[in-house]
N, C-alpha and C. Protein backbone atom coordinates (compact mmCIF):
# COMPACT_ATOMS: atom_id res chain seq x y z
N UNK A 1 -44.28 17.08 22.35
CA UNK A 1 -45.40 17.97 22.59
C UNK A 1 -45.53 18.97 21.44
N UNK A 2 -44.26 19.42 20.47
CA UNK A 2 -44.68 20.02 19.70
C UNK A 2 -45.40 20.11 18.45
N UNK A 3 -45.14 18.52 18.68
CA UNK A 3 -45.36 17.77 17.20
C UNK A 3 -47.16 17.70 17.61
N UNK A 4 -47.56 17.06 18.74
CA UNK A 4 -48.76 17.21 19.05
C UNK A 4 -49.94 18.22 18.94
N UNK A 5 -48.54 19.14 19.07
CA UNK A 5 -49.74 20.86 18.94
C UNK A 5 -50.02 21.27 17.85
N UNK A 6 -48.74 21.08 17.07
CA UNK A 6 -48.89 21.23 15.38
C UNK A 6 -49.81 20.72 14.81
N UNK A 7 -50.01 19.14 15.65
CA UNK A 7 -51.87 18.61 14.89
C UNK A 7 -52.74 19.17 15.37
N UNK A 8 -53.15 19.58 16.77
CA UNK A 8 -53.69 20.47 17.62
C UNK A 8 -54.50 21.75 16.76
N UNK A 9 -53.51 22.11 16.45
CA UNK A 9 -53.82 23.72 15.68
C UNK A 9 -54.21 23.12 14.34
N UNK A 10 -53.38 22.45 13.98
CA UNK A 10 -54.43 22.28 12.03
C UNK A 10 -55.89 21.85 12.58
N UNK A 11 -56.29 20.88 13.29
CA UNK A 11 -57.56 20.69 13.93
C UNK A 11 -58.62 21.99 14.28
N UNK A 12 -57.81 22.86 14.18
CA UNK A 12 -58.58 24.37 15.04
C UNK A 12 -58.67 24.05 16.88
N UNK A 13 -57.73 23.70 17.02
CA UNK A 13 -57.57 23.26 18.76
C UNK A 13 -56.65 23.71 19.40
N UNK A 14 -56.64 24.08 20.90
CA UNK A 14 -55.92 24.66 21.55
C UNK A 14 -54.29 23.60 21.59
N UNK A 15 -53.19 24.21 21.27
CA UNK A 15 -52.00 23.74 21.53
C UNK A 15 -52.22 22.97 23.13
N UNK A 16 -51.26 22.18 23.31
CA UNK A 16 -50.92 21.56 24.75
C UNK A 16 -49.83 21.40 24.89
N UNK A 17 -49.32 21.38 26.39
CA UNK A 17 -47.96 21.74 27.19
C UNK A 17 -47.65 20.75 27.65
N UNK A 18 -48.27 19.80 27.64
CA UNK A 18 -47.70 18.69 28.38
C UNK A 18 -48.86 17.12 27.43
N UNK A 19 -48.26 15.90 27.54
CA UNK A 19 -48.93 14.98 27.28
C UNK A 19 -49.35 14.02 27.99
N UNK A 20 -49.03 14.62 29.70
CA UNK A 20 -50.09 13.95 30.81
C UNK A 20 -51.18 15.17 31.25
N UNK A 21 -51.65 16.08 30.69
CA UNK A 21 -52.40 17.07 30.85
C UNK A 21 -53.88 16.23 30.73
N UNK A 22 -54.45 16.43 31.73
CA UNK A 22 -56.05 15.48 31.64
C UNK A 22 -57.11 16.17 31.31
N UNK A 23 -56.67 16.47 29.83
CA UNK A 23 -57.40 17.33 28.85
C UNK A 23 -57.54 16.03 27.94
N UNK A 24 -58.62 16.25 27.30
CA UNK A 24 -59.30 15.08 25.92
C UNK A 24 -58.09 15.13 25.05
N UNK A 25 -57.47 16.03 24.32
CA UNK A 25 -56.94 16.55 23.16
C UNK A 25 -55.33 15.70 23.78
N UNK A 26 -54.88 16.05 24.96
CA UNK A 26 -53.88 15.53 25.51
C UNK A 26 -53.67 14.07 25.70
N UNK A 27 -54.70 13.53 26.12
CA UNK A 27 -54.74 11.90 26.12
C UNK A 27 -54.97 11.64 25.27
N UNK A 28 -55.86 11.66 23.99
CA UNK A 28 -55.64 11.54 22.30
C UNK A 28 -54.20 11.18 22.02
N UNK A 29 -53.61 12.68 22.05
CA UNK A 29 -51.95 12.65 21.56
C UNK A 29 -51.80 11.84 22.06
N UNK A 30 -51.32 11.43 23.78
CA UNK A 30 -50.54 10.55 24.01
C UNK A 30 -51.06 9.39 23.94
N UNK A 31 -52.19 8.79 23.31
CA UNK A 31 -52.49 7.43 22.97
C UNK A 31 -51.94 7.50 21.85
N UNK A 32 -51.99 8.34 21.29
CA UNK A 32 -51.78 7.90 20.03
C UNK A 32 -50.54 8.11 18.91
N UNK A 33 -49.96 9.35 19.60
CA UNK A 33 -48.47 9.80 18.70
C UNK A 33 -47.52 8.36 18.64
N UNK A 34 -47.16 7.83 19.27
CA UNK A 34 -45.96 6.51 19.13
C UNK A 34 -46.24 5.81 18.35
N UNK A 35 -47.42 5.17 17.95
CA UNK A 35 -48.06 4.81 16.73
C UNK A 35 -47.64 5.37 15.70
N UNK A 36 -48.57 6.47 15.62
CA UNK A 36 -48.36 7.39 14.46
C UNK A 36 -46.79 7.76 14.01
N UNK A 37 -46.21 8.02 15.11
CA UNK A 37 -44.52 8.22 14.84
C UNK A 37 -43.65 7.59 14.29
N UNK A 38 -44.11 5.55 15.09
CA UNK A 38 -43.46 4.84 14.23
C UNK A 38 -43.93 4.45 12.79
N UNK A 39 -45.14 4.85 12.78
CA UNK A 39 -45.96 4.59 11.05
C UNK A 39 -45.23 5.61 10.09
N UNK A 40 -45.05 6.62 10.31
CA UNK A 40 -44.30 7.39 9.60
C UNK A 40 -43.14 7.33 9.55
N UNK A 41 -42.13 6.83 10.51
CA UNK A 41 -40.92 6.36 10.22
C UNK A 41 -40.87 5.35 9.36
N UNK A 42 -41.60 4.18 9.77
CA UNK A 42 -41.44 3.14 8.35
C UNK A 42 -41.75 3.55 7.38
N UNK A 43 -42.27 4.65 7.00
CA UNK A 43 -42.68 4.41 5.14
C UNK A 43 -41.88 5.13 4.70
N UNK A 44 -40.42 5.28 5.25
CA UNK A 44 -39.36 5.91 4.23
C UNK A 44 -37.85 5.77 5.14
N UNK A 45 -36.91 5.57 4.20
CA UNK A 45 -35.43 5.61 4.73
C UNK A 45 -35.07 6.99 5.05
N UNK A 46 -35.83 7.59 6.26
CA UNK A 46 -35.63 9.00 6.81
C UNK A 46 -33.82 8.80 7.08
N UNK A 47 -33.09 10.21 6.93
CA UNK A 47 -31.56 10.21 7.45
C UNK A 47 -31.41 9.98 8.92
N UNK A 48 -32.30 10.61 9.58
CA UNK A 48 -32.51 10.72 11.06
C UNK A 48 -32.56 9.33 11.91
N UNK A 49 -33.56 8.20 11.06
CA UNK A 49 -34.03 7.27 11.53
C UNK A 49 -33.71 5.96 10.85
N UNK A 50 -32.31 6.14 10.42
CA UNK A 50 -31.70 5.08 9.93
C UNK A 50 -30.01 4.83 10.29
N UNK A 51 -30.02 3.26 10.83
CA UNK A 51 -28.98 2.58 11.60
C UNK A 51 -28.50 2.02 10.53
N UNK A 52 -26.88 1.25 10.57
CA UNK A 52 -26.66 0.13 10.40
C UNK A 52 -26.37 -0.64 11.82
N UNK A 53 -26.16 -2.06 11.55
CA UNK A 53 -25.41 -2.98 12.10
C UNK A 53 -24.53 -4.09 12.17
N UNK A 54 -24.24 -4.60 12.90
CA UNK A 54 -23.81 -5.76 12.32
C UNK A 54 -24.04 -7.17 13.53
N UNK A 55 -24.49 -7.74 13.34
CA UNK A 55 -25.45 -8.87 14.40
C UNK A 55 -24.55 -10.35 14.25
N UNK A 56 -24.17 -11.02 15.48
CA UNK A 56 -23.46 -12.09 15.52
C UNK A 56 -25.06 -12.88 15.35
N UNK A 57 -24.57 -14.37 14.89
CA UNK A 57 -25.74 -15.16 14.85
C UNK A 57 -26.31 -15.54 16.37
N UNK A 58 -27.40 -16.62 16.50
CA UNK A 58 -27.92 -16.62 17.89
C UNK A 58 -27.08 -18.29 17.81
N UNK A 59 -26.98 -18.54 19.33
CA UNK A 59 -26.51 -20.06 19.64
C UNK A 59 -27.41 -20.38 19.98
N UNK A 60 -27.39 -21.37 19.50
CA UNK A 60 -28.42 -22.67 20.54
C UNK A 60 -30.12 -22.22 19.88
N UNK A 61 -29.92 -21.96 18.46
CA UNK A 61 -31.39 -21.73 17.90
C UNK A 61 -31.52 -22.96 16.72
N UNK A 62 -32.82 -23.89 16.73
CA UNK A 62 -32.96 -25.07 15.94
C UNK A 62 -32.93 -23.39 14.85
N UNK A 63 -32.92 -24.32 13.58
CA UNK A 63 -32.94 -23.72 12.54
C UNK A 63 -33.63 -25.17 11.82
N UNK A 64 -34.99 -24.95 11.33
CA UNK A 64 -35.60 -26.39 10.49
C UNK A 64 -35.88 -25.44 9.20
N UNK A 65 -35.21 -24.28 8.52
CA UNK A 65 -35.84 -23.77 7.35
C UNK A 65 -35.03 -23.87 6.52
N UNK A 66 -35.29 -22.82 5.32
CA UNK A 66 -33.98 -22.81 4.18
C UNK A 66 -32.94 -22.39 4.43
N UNK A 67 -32.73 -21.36 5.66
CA UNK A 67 -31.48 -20.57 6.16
C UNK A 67 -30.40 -21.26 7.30
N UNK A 68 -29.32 -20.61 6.77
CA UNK A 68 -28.24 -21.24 7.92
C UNK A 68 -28.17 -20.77 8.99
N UNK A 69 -28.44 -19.35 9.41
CA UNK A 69 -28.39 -18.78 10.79
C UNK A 69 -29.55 -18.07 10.91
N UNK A 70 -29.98 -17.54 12.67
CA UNK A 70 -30.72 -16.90 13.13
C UNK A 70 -30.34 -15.51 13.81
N UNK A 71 -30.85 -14.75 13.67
CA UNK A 71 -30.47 -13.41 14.66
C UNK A 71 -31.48 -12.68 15.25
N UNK A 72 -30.83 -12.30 15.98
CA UNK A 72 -31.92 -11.51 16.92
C UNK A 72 -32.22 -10.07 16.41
N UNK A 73 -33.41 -9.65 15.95
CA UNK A 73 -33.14 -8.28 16.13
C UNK A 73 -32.92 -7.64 16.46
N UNK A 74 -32.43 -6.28 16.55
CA UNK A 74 -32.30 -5.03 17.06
C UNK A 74 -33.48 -4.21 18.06
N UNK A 75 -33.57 -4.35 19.46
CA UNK A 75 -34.87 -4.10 19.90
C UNK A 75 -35.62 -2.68 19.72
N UNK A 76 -34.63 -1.80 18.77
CA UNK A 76 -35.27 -0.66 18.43
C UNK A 76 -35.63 -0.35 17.06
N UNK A 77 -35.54 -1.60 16.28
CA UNK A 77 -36.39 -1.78 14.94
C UNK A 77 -37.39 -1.65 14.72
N UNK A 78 -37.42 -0.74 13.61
CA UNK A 78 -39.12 -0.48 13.04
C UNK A 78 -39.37 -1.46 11.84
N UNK A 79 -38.21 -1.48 11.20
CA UNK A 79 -37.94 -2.08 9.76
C UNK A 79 -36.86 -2.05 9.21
N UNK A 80 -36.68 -3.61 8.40
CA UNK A 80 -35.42 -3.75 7.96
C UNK A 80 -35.30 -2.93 6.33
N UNK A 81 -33.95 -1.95 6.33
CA UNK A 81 -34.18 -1.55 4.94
C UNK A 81 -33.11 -2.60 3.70
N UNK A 82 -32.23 -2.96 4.22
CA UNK A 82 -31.65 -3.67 3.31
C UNK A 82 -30.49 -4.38 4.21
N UNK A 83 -30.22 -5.73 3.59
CA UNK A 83 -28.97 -6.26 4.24
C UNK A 83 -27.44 -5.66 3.71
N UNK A 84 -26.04 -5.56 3.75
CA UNK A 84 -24.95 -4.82 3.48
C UNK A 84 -24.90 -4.83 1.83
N UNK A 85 -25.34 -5.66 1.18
CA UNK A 85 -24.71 -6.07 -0.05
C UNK A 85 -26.42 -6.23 -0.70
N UNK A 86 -26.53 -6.05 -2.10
CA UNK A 86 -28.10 -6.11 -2.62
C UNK A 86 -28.03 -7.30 -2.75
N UNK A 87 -27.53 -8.45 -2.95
CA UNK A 87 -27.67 -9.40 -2.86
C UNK A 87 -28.21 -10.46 -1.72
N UNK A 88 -27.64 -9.94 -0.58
CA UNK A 88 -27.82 -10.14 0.84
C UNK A 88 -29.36 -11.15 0.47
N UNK A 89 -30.17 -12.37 1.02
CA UNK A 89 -31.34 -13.11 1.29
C UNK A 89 -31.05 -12.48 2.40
N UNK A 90 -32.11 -12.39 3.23
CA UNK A 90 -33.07 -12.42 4.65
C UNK A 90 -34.58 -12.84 4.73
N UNK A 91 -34.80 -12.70 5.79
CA UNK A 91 -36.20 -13.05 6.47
C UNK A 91 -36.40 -12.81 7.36
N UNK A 92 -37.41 -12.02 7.45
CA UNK A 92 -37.59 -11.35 9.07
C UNK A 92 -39.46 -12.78 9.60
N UNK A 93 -39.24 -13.26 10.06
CA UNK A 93 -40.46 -14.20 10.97
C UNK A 93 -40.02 -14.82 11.93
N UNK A 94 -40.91 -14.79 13.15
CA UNK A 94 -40.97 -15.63 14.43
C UNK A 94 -40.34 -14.97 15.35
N UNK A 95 -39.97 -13.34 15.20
CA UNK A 95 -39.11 -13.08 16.24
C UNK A 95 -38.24 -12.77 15.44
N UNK A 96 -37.48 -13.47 14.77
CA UNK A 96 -35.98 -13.32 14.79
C UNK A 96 -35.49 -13.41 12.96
N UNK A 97 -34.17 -12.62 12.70
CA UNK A 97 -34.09 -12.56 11.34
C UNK A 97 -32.92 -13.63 10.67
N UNK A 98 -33.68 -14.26 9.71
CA UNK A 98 -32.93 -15.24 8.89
C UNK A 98 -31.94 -14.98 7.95
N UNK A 99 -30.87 -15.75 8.03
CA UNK A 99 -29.79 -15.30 6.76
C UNK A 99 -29.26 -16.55 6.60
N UNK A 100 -28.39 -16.23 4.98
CA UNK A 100 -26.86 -17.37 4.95
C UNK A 100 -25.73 -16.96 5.10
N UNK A 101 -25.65 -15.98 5.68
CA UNK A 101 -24.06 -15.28 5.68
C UNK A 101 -24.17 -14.49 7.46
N UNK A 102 -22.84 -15.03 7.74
CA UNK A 102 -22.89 -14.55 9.42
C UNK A 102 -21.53 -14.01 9.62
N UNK A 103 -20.95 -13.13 10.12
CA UNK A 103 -22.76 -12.43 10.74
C UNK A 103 -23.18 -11.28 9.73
N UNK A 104 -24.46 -11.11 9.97
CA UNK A 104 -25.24 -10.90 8.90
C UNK A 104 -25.26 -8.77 9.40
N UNK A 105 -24.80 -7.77 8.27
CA UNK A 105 -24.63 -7.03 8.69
C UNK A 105 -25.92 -6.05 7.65
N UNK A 106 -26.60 -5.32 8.47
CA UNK A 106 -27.94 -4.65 7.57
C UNK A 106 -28.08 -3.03 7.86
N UNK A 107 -28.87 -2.49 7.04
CA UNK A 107 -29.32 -0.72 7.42
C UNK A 107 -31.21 -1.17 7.75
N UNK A 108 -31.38 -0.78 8.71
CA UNK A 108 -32.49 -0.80 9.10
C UNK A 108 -33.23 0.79 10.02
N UNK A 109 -34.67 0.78 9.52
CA UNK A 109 -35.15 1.89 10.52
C UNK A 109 -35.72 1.64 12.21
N UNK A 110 -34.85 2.78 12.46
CA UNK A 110 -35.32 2.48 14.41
C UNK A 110 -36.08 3.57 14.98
N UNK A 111 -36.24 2.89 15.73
CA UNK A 111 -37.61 4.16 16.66
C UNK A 111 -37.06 5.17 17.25
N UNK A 112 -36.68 6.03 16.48
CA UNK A 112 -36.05 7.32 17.00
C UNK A 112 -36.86 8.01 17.93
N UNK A 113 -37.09 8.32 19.02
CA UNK A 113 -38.12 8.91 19.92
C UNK A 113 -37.05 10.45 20.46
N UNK A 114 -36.14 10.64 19.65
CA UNK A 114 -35.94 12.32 19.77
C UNK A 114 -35.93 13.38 19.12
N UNK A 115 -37.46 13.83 18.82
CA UNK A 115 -37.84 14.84 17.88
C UNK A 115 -36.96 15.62 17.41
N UNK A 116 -35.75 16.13 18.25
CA UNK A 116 -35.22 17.22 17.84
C UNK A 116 -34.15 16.86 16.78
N UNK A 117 -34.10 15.87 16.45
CA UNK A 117 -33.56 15.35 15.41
C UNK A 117 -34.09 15.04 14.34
N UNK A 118 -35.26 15.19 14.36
CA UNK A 118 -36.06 15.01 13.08
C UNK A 118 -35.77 16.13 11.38
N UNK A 119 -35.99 16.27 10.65
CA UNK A 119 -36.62 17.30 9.86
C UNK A 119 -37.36 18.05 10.40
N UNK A 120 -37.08 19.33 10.21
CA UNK A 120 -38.95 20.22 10.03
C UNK A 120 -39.66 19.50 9.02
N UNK A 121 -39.50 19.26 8.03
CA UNK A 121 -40.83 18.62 7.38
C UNK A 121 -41.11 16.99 7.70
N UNK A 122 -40.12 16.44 7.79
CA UNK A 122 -40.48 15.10 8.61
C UNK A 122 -41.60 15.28 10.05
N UNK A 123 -41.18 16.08 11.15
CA UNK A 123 -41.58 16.66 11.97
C UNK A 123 -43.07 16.83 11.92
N UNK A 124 -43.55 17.93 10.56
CA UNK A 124 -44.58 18.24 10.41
C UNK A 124 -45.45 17.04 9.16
N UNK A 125 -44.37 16.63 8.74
CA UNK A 125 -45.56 15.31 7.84
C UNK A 125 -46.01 14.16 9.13
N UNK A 126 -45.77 14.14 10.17
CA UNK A 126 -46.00 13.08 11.77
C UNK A 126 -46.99 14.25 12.33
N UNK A 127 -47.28 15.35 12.72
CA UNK A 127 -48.37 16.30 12.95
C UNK A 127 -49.54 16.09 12.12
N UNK A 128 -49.40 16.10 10.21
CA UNK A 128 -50.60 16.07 9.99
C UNK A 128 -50.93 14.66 10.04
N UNK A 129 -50.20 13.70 10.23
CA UNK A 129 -50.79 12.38 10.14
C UNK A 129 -51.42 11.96 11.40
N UNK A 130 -50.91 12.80 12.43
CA UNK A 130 -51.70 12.58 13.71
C UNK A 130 -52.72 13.27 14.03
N UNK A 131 -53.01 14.16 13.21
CA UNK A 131 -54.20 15.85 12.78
C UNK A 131 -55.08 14.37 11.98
N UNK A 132 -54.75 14.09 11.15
CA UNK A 132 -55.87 12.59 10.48
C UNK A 132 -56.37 12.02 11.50
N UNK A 133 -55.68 11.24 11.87
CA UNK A 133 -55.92 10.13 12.91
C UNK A 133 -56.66 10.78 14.25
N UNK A 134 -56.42 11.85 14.71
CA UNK A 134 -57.00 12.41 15.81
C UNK A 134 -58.57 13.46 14.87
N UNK A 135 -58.27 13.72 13.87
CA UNK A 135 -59.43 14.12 13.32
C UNK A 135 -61.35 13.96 13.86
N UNK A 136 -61.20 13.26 13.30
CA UNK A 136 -62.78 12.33 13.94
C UNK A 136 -63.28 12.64 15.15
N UNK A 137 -61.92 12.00 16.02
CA UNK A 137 -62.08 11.89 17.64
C UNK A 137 -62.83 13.57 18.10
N UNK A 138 -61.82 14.20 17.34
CA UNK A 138 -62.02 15.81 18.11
C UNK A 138 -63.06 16.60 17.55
N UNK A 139 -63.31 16.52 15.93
CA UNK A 139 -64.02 17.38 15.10
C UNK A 139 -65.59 16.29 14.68
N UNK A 140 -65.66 14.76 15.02
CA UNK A 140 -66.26 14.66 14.02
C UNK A 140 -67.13 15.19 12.96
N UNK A 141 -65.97 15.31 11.84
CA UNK A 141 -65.95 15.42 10.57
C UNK A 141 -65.20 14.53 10.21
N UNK A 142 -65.83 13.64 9.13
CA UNK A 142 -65.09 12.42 8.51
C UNK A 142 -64.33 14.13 6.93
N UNK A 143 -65.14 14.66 6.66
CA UNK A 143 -63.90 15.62 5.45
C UNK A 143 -62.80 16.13 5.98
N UNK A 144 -63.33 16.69 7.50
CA UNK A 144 -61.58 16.97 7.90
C UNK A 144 -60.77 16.58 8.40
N UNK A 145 -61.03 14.88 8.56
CA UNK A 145 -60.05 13.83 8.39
C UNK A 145 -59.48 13.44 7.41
N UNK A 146 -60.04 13.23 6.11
CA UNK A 146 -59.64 13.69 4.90
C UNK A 146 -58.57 14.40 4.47
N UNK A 147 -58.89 15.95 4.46
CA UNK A 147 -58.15 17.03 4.38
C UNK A 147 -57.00 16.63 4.98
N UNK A 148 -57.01 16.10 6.52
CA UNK A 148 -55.96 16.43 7.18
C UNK A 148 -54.98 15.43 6.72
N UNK A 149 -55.41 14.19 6.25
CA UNK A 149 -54.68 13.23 5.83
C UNK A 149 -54.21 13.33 4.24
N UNK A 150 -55.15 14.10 3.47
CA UNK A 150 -54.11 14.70 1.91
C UNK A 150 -53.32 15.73 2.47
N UNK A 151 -53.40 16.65 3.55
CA UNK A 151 -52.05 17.15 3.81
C UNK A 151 -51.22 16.31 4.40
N UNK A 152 -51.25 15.52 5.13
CA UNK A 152 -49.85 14.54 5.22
C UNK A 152 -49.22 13.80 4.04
N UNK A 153 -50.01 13.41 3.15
CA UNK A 153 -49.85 12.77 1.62
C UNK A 153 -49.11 13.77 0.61
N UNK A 154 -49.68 15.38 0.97
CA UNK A 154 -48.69 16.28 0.68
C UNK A 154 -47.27 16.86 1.35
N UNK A 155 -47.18 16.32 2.70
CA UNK A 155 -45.98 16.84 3.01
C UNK A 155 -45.46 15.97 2.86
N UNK A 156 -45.43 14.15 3.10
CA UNK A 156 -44.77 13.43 2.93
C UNK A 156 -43.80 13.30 1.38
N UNK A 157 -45.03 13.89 0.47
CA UNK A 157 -43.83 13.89 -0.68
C UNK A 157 -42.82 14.86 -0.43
N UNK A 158 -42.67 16.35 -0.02
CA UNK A 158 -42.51 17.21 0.11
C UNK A 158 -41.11 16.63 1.20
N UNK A 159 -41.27 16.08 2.28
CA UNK A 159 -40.57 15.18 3.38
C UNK A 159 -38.99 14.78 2.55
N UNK A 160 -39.66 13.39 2.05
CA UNK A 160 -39.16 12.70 1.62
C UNK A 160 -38.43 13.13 0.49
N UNK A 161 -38.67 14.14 -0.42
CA UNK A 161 -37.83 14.63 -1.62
C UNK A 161 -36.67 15.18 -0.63
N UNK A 162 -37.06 16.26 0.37
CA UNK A 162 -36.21 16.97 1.14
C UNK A 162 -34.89 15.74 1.78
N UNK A 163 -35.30 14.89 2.26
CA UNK A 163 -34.42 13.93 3.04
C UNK A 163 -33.90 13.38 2.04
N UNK A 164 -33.80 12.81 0.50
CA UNK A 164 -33.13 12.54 -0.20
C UNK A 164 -32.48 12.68 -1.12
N UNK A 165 -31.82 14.09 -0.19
CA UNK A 165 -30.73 15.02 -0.94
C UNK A 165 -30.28 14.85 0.23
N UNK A 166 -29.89 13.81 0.79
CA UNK A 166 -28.95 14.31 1.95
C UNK A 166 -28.00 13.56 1.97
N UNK A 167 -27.79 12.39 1.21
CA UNK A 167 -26.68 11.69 0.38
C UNK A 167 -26.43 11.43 -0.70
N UNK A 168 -25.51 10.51 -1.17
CA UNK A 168 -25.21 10.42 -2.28
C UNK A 168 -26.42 9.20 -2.84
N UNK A 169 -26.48 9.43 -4.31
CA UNK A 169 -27.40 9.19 -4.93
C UNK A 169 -27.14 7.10 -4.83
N UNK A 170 -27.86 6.10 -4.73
CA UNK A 170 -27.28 4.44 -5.00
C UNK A 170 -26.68 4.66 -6.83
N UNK A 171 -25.35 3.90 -6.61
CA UNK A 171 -24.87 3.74 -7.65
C UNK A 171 -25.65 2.47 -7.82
N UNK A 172 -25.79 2.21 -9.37
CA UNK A 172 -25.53 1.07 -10.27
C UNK A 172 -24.50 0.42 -10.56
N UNK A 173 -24.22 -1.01 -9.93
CA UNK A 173 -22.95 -1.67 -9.71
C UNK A 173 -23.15 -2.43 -11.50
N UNK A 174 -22.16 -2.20 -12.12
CA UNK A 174 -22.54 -2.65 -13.55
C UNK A 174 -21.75 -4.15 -13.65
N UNK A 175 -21.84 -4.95 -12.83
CA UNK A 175 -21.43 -6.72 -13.54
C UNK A 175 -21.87 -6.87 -15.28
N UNK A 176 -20.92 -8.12 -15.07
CA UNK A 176 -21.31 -8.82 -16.54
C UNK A 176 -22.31 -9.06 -16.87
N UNK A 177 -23.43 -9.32 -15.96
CA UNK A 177 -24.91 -9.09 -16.82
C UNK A 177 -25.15 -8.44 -17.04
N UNK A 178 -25.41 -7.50 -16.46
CA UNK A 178 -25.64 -5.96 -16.77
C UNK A 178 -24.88 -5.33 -18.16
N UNK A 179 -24.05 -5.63 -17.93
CA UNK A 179 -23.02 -5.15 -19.27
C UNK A 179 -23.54 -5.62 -20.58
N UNK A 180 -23.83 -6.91 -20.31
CA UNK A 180 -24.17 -7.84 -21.84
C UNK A 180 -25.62 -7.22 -22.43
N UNK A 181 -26.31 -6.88 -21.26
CA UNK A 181 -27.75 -5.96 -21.70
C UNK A 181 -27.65 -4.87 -22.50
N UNK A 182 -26.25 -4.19 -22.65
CA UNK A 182 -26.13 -2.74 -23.32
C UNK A 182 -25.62 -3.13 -24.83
């Protein structure tokens, strides 16, 4: 709800207390924030909203492709960010994710649905993107849908610089190819 109000108010609209409130502005949000929430979780390896795992293969799955095993995903996947090793092949189609190495262990983003774990600016780059998206509906004005969506384009950089200082930087694993290049 807070995240809702935060778009609320950039809109010039009354905050709301609840997201079964049978107010216009209220059924908006709640059509539409989970969307918006998970859209903004995928377009970055947030700290908050990133798992690993490690997945046994599936039994009893034909396999007619290039890969040796099948797995099931993770049912709270938004997106896969990388398998354990950069080398790692995958394939995410049909349901289920492809590999040659089992079991196949990955960092992927999940649908974190507890705000209070978010960033403040993560937090507020999911407000103005739902201040966009709810734009129209409430104001039509196609400019201050606009607006509202170059401020999400601005906090997201703003976001995302912030969240990646929160580990250590990917080393460069230097093999013999690599080496022979210098």
């Amino acid at each position: 709800v807070v995240i809702c109000s935060s778009a609320l108010i950039k809109l010039g609209q009354e905050p709301i207390t609840a997201l079964t409130t049978d107010i216009k502005t209220a059924r908006l949000c709640n059509a539409r924030f989970a969307y918006i929430r998970n859209s903004v979780l995928e377009c970055y390896e947030w700290s908050f909203a990133t798992r690993t795992v490690e997945m046994a293969p599936l039994v009893g799955v034909t396999i007619d492709f290039d890969w040796a095993y099948a797995f099931e995903p993770p049912a709270d996947m938004l997106k896969i960010v990388k398998g354990e090793d950069w080398y790692d092949d995958y394939e995410l189609f049909s349901g289920n994710i492809y590999a040659d190495s089992a079991p196949f262990k990955m960092k992927y983003i999940w649908k974190n649905t507890n705000s209070a774990t978010y960033t403040y600016a993560a937090a507020e780059c999911i407000a103005w993107r739902l201040a966009a998206d709810l734009a129209y509906a409430l104001t039509n004005s196609a400019p201050t849908a606009e607006a509202m969506y170059k401020g999400f384009e601005l906090e997201l950089r703003t976001a995302r610089f912030n969240d990646s200082h929160k580990k250590t930087p990917q080393r460069l694993i230097a093999d013999d190819f690599i080496r022979s290049r210098f």
